[in-house]
Each structure stands twice: as C-alpha cells, then as structure tokens.
N, C-alpha and C. Protein backbone atom coordinates (compact mmCIF):
# COMPACT_ATOMS: atom_id res chain seq x y z
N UNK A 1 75.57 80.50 33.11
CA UNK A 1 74.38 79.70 33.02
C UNK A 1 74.16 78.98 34.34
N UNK A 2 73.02 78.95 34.59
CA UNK A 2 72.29 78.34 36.02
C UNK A 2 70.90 77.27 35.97
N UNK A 3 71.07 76.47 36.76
CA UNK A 3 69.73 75.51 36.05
C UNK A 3 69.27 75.40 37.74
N UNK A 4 67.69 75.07 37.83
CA UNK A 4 66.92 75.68 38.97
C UNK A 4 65.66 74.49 38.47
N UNK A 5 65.42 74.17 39.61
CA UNK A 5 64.15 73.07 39.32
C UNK A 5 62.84 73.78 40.05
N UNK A 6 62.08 74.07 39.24
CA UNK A 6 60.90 74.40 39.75
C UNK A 6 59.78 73.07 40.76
N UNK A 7 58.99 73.43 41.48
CA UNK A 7 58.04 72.77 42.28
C UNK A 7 57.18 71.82 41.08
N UNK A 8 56.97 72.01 40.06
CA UNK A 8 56.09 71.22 39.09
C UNK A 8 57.11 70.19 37.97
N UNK A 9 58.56 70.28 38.79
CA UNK A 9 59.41 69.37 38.17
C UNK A 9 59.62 69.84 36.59
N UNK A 10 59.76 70.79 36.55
CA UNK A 10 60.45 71.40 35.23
C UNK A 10 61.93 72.22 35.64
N UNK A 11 62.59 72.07 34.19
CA UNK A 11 63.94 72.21 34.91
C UNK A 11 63.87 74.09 33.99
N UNK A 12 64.62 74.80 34.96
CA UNK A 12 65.11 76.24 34.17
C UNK A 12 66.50 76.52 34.21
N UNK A 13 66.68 76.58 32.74
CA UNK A 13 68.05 77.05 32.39
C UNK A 13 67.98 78.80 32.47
N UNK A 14 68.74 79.26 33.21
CA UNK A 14 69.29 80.88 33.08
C UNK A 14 69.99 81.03 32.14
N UNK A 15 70.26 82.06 30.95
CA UNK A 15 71.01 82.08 30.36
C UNK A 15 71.26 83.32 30.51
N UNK A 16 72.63 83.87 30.35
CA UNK A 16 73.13 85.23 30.28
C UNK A 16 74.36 85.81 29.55
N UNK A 17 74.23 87.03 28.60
CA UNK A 17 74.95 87.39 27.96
C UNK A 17 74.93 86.53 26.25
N UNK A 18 76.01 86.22 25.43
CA UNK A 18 75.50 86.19 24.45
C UNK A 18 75.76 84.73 23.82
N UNK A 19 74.92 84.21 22.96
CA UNK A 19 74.67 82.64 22.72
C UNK A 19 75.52 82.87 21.48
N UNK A 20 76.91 82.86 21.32
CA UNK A 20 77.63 82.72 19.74
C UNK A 20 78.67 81.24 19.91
N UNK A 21 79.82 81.66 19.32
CA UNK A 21 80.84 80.54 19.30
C UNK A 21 81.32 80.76 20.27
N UNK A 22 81.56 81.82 21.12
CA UNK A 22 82.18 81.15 22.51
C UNK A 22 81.79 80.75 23.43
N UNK A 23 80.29 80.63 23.53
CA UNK A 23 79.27 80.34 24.39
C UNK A 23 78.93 78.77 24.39
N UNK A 24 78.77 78.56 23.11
CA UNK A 24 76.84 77.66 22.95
C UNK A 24 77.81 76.21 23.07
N UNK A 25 79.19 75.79 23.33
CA UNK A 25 79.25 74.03 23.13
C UNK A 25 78.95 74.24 25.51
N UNK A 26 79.07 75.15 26.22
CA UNK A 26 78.39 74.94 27.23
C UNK A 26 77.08 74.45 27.49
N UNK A 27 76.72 75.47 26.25
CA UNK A 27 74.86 75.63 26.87
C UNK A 27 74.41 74.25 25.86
N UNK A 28 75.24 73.63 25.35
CA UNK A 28 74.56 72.84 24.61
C UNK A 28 74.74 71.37 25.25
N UNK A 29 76.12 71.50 26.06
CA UNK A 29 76.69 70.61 27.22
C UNK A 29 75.78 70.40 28.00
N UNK A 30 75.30 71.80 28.97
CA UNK A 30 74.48 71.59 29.57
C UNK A 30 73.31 71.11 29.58
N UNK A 31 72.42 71.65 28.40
CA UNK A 31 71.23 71.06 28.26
C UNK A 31 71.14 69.81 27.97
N UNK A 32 71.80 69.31 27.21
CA UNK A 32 71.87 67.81 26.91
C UNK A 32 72.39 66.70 28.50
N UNK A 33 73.16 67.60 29.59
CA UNK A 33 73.42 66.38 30.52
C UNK A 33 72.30 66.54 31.45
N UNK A 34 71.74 67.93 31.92
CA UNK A 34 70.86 67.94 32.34
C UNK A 34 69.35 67.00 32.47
N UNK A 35 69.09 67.06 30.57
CA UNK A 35 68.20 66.23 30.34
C UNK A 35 68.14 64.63 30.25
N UNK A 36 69.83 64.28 30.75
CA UNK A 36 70.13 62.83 30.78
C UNK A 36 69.80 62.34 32.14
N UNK A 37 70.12 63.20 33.08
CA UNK A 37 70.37 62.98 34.22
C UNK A 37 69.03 63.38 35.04
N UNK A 38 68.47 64.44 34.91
CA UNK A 38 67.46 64.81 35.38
C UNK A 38 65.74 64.47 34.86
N UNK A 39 66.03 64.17 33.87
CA UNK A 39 64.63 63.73 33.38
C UNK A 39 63.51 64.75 33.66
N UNK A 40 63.43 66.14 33.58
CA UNK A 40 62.47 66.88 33.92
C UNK A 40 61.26 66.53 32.83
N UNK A 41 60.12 67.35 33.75
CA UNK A 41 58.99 67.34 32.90
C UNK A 41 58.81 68.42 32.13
N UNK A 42 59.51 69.35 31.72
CA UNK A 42 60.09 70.62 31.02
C UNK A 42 61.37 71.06 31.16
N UNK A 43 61.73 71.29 29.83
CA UNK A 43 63.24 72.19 29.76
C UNK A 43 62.71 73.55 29.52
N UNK A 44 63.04 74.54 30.26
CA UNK A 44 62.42 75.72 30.06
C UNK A 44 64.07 76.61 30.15
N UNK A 45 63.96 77.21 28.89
CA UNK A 45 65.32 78.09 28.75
C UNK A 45 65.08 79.29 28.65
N UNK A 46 65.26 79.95 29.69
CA UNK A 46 65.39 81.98 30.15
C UNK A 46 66.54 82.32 29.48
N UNK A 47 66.00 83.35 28.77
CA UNK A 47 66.43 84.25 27.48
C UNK A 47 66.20 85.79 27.97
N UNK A 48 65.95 85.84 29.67
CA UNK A 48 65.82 87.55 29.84
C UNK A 48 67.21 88.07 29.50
N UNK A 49 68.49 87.30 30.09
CA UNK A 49 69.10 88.34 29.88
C UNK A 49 70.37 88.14 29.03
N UNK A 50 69.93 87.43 27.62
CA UNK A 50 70.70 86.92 26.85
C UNK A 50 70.79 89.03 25.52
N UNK A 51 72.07 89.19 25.35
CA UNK A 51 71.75 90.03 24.70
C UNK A 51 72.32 90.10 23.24
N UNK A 52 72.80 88.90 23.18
CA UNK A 52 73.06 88.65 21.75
C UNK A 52 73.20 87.10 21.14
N UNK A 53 72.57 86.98 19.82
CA UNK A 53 72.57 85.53 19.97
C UNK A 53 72.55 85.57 18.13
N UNK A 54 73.58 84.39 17.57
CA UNK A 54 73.75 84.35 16.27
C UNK A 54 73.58 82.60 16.16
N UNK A 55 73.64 82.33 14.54
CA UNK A 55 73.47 81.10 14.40
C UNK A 55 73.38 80.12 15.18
N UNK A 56 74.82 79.93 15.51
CA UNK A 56 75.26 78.96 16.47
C UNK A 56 74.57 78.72 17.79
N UNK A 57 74.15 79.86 18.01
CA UNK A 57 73.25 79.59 19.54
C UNK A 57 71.86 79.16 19.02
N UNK A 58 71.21 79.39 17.77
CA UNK A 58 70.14 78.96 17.50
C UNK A 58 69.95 77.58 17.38
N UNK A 59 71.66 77.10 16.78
CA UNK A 59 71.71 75.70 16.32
C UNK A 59 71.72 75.01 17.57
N UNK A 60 72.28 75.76 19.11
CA UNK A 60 72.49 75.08 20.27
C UNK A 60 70.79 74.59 20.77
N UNK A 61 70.28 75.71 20.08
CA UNK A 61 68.58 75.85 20.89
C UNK A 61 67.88 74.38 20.17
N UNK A 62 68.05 74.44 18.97
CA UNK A 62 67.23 73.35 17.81
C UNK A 62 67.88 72.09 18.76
N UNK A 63 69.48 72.22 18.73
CA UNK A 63 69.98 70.50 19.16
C UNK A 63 69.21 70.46 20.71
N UNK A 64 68.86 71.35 21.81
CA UNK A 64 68.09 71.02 23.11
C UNK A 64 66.80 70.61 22.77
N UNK A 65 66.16 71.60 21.97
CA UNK A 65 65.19 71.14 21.69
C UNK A 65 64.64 69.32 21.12
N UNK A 66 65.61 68.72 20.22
CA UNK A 66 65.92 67.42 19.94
C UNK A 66 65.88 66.98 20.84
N UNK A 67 67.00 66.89 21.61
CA UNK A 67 67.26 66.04 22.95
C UNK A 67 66.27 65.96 23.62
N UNK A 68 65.57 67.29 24.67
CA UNK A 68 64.29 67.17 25.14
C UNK A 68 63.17 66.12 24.58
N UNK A 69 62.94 66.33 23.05
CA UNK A 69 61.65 65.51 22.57
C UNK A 69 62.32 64.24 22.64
N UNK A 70 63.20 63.88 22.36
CA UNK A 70 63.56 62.53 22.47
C UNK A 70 63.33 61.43 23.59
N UNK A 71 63.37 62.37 24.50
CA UNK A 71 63.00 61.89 26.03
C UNK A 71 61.72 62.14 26.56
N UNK A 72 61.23 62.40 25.57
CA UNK A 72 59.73 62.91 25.89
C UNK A 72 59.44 64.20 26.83
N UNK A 73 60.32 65.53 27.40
CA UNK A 73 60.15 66.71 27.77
C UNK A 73 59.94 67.63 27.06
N UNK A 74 59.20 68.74 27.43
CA UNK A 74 58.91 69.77 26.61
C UNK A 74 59.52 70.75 26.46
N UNK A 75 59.76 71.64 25.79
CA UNK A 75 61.06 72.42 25.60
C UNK A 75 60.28 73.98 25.25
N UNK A 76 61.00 74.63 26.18
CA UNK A 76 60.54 76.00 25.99
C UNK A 76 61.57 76.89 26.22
N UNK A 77 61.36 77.88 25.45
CA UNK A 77 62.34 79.67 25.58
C UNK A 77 61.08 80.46 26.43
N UNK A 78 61.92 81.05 26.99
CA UNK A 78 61.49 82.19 28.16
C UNK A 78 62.07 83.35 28.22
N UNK A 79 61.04 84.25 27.89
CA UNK A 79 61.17 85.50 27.94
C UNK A 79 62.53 86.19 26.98
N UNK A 80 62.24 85.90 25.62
CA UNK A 80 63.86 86.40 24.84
C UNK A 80 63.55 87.87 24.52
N UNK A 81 64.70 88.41 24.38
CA UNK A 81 64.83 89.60 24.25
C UNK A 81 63.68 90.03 22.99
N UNK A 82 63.71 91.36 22.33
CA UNK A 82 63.23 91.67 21.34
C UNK A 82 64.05 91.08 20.08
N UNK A 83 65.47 91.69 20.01
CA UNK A 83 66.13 91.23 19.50
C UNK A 83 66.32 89.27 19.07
N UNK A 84 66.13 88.91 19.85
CA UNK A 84 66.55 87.08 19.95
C UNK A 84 65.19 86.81 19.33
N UNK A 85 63.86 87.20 19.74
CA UNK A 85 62.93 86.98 19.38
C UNK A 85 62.67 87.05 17.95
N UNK A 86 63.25 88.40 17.34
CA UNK A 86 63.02 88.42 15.92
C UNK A 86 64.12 87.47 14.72
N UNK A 87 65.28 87.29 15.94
CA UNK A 87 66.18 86.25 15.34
C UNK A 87 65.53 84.41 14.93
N UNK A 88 64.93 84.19 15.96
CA UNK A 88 63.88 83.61 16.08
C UNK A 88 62.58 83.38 14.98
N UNK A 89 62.14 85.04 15.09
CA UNK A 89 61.03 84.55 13.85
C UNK A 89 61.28 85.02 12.35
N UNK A 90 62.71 85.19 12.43
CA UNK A 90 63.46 85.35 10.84
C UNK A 90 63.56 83.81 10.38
N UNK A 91 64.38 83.55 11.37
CA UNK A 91 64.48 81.69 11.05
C UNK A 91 62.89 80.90 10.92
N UNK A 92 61.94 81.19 11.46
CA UNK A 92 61.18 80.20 11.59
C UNK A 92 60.86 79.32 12.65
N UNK A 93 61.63 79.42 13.85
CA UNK A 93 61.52 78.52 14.70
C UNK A 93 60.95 78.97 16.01
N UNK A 94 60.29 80.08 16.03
CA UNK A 94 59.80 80.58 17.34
C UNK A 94 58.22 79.64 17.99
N UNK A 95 57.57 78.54 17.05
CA UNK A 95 56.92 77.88 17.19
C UNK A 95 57.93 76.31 17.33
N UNK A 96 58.60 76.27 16.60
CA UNK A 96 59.35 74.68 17.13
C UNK A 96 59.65 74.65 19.00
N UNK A 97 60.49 76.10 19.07
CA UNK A 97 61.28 76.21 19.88
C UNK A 97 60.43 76.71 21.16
N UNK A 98 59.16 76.52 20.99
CA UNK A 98 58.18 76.98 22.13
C UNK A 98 58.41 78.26 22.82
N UNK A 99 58.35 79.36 22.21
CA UNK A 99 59.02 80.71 22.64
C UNK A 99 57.07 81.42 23.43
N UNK A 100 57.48 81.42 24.77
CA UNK A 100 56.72 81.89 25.84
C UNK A 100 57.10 83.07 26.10
C-alpha cells in the first residue's frame, strides 16, 4: 500500500493484492492515521489492482469510510476490480462507499 497526494489536496491510497485477514488491520492503520494527520479533502482508495477481497476488507473499507466522514472528507473507491465491485454490490455498499 502507497498513499500519494494529489494537486487538489485529496489523498490516494494504492492498494494491491488482496484485502482479507492478513491484510486489512494495515490498510485500516493506514487510513485512519493518514486521515488524522493529513486532513485531506478526499480519501480516495485505488482498487485497480486489488484481486481479492472478503469480509474483512469490506469491514476495513466501512471503518475508513467512518473515519473520513467524521472529519468531514470524502471517501471514495477507485477503480475496483469486477470481482470487488460485485462484492460490493452484493453487500450494498457500493453507494456508501463512493465506488467511482
């Protein structure tokens, strides 16, 4: 995982490979210190080249998503696979989770 600040002050998380239990207390690390410390005007999380993703990474996505609104940033997924996407709109959350 890689985080990259765009020119319009939004922050991008890279994500790569797969969001399960051995992954997501990072990405969930990350997003949450990121958004302490950085205060962006978007959390924008890249999902090109995530290729597998179960509960737990969804639950990592919902808890960024929290954090972000809490602080008043906007929270977006970028570009998820086919797969992640339909994981996504099985659950219901491809509108919470701002999926671009």
């Amino acid at each position: 995982m890689t985080t990259r600040q765009q020119a319009d002050g939004a922050m991008v998380v890279d994500v790569r490979g797969s969001l399960d239990a051995a992954t997501v207390d990072s990405l969930r690390e990350l997003l949450r210190e990121t958004l302490q410390r950085d205060r962006p005007t978007a959390m924008i999380v890249d999902l090109t080249y995530v290729t597998f993703m179960d509960s737990v990474g969804i639950g990592a996505l919902v808890a960024g998503q929290r954090a972000a609104r809490d602080i008043g940033t906007r929270f977006q997924l970028r570009n998820p696979s086919e797969f992640v996407h339909r994981q996504l709109r099985v659950t219901g959350l491809t509108e919470l989770l701002g999926c671009i």
